[in-house]
Protein backbone atom coordinates (compact mmCIF):
# COMPACT_ATOMS: atom_id res chain seq x y z
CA UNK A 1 0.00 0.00 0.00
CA UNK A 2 1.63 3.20 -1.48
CA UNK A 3 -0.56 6.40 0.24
CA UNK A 4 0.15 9.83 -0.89
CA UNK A 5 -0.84 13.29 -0.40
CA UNK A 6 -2.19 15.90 2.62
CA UNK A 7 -4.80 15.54 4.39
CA UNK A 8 -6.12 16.16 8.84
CA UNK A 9 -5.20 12.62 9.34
CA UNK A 10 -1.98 12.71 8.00
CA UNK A 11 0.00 13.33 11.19
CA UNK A 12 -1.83 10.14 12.87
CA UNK A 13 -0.54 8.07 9.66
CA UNK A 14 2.89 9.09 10.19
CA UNK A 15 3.30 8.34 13.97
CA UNK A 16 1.90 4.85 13.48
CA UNK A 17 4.15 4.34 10.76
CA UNK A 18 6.89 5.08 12.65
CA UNK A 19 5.44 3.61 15.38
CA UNK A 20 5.78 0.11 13.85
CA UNK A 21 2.07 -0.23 13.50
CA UNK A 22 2.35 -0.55 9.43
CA UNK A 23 3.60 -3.80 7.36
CA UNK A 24 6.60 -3.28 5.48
CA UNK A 25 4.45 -3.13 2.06
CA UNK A 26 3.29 -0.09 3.31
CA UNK A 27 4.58 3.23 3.30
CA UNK A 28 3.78 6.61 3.39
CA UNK A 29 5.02 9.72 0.65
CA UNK A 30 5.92 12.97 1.61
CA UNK A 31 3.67 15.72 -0.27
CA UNK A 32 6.34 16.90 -2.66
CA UNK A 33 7.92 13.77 -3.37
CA UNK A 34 4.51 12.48 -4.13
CA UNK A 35 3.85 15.29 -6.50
CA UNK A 36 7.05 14.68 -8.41
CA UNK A 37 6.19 10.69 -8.52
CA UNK A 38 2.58 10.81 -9.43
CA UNK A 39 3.22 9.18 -12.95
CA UNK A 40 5.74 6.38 -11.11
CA UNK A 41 2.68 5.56 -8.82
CA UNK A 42 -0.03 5.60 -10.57
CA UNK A 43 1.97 3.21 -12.75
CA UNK A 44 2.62 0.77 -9.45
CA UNK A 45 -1.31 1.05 -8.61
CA UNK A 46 -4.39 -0.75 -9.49
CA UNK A 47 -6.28 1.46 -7.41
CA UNK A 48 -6.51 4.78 -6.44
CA UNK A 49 -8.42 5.39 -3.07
CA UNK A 50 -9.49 8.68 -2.35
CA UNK A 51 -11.39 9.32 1.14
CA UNK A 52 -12.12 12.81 1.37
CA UNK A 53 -11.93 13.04 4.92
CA UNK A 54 -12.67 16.22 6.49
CA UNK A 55 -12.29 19.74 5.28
CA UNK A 56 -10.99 17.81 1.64
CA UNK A 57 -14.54 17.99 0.37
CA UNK A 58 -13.27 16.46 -2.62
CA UNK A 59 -11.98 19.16 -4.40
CA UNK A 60 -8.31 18.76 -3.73
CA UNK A 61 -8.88 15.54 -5.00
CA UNK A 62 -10.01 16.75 -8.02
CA UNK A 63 -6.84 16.47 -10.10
CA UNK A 64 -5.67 13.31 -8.70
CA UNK A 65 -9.27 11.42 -9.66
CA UNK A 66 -8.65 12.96 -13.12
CA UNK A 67 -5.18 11.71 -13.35
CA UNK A 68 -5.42 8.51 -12.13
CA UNK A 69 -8.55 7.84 -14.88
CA UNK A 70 -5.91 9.22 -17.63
CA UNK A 71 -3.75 7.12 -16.56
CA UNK A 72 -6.34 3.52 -16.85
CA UNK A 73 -6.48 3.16 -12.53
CA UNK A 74 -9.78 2.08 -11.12
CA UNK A 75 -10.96 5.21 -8.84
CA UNK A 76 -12.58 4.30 -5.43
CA UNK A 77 -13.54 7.53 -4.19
CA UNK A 78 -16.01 9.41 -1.76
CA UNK A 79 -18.97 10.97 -3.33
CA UNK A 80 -18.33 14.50 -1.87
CA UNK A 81 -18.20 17.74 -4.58
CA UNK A 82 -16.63 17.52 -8.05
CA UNK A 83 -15.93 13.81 -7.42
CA UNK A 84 -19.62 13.34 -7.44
CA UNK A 85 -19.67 15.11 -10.95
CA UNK A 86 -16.29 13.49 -12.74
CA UNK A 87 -16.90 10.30 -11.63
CA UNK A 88 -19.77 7.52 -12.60
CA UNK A 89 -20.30 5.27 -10.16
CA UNK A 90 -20.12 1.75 -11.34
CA UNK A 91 -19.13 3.22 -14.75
CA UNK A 92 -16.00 5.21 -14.90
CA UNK A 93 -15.28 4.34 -10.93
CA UNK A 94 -16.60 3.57 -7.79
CA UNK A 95 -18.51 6.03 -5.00
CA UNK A 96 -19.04 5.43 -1.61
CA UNK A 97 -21.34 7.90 0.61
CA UNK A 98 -18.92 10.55 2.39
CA UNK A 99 -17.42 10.36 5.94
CA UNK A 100 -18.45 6.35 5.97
CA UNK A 101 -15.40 4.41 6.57
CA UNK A 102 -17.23 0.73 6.15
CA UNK A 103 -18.93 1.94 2.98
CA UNK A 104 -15.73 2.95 1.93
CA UNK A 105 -13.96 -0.56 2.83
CA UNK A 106 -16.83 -2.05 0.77
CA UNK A 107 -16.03 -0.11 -2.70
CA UNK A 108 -12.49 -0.49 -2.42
CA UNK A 109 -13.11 -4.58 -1.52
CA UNK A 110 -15.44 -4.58 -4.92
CA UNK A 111 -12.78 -3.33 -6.73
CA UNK A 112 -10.17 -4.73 -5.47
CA UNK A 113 -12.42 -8.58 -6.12
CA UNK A 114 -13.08 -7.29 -9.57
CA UNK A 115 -12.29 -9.21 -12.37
CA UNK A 116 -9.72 -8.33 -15.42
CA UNK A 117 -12.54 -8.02 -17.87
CA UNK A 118 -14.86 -5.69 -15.57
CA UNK A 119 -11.73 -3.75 -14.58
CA UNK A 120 -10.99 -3.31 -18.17
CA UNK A 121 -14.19 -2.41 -19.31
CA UNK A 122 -14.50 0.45 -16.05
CA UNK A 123 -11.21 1.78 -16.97
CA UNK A 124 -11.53 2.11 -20.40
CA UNK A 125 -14.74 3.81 -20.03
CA UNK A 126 -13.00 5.89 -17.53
CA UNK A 127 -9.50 6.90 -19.77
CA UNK A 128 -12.56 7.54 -22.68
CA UNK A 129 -14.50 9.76 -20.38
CA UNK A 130 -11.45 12.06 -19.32
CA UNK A 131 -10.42 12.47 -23.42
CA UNK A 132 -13.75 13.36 -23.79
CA UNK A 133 -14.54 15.76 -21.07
CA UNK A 134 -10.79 17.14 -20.53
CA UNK A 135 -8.88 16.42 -23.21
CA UNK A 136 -6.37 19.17 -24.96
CA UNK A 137 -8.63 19.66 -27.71
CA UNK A 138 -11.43 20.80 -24.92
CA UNK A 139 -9.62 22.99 -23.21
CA UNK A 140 -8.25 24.72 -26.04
CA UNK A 141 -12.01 25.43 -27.06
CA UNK A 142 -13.26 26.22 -23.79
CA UNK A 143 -10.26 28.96 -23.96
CA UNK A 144 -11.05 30.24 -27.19
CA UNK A 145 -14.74 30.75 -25.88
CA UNK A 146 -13.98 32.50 -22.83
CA UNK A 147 -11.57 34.82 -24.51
CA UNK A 148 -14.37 35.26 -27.07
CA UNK A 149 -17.04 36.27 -24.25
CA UNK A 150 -13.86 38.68 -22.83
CA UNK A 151 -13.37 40.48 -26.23
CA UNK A 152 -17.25 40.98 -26.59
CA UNK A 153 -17.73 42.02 -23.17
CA UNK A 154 -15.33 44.35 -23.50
CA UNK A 155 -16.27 45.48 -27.36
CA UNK A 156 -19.69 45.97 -26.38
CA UNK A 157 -18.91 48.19 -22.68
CA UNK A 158 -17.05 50.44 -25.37
């Protein structure tokens, strides 16, 4: 178990790691040297898990969730703010109500019993999704339109 990232348990994580309460598969990133090894562990994982807990609301998680679909990993996430919007549960990922640790368990345990095929087919629909939604192509329009809307706003208030 690779975890990564910030978060108001984070301090608890690190004293029982070094604490001895973890397994040696498991470990724990520091913030920046996450950042600069996203690609390298999204590569290692099959999952990405993303609770949400707290003052997160799911928008910090934003970009990781988008990422991780890129980059074909199942997403097990909390259903709390954008999440609920980028991802479709049982389609392009897997929800699990907010602040509910057991529900939580439960979606990661589905994916993690998942099949290849069913994995395949959720994140291929998922890498599909992002291309379609985010890709370069739509973000370059979305930029031409808002710098359209600023150049008539600004034409027409003379």
């Amino acid at each position: 178990i690779q975890m990564a990232g910030e978060g108001s348990e984070r301090r608890s994580l690190e004293r029982w790691i070094t604490d001895g309460g973890t397994p040696d598969w498991a470990s724990l990133e520091a913030p920046r040297q996450a950042f600069l090894r996203t690609p390298s562990l999204y590569g290692r994982a099959r999952i990405v898990v993303l609770p949400c807990i707290g003052a997160c609301a799911g928008d910090n998680a934003v970009p990781v969730a988008l990422e991780a679909m890129a980059s074909g990993r199942l997403v097990v996430a909390a259903a709390v703010g954008a999440l609920k919007e980028i991802i479709q549960n049982g389609k392009t990922g897997i929800l699990a109500p907010p602040e509910d640790p057991e529900a939580l368990a439960n979606a990661l345990a589905e994916g993690l019993n998942m099949n290849r095929k069913a994995y395949a087919h959720i994140t291929r629909a998922a890498r599909l999704e992002m291309a379609a939604r985010y890709g370069i192509p739509q973000y370059g329009q979305r930029l031409v339109d808002s710098l359209y809307a600023c150049w008539i706003e600004k034409t027409l208030s003379g």
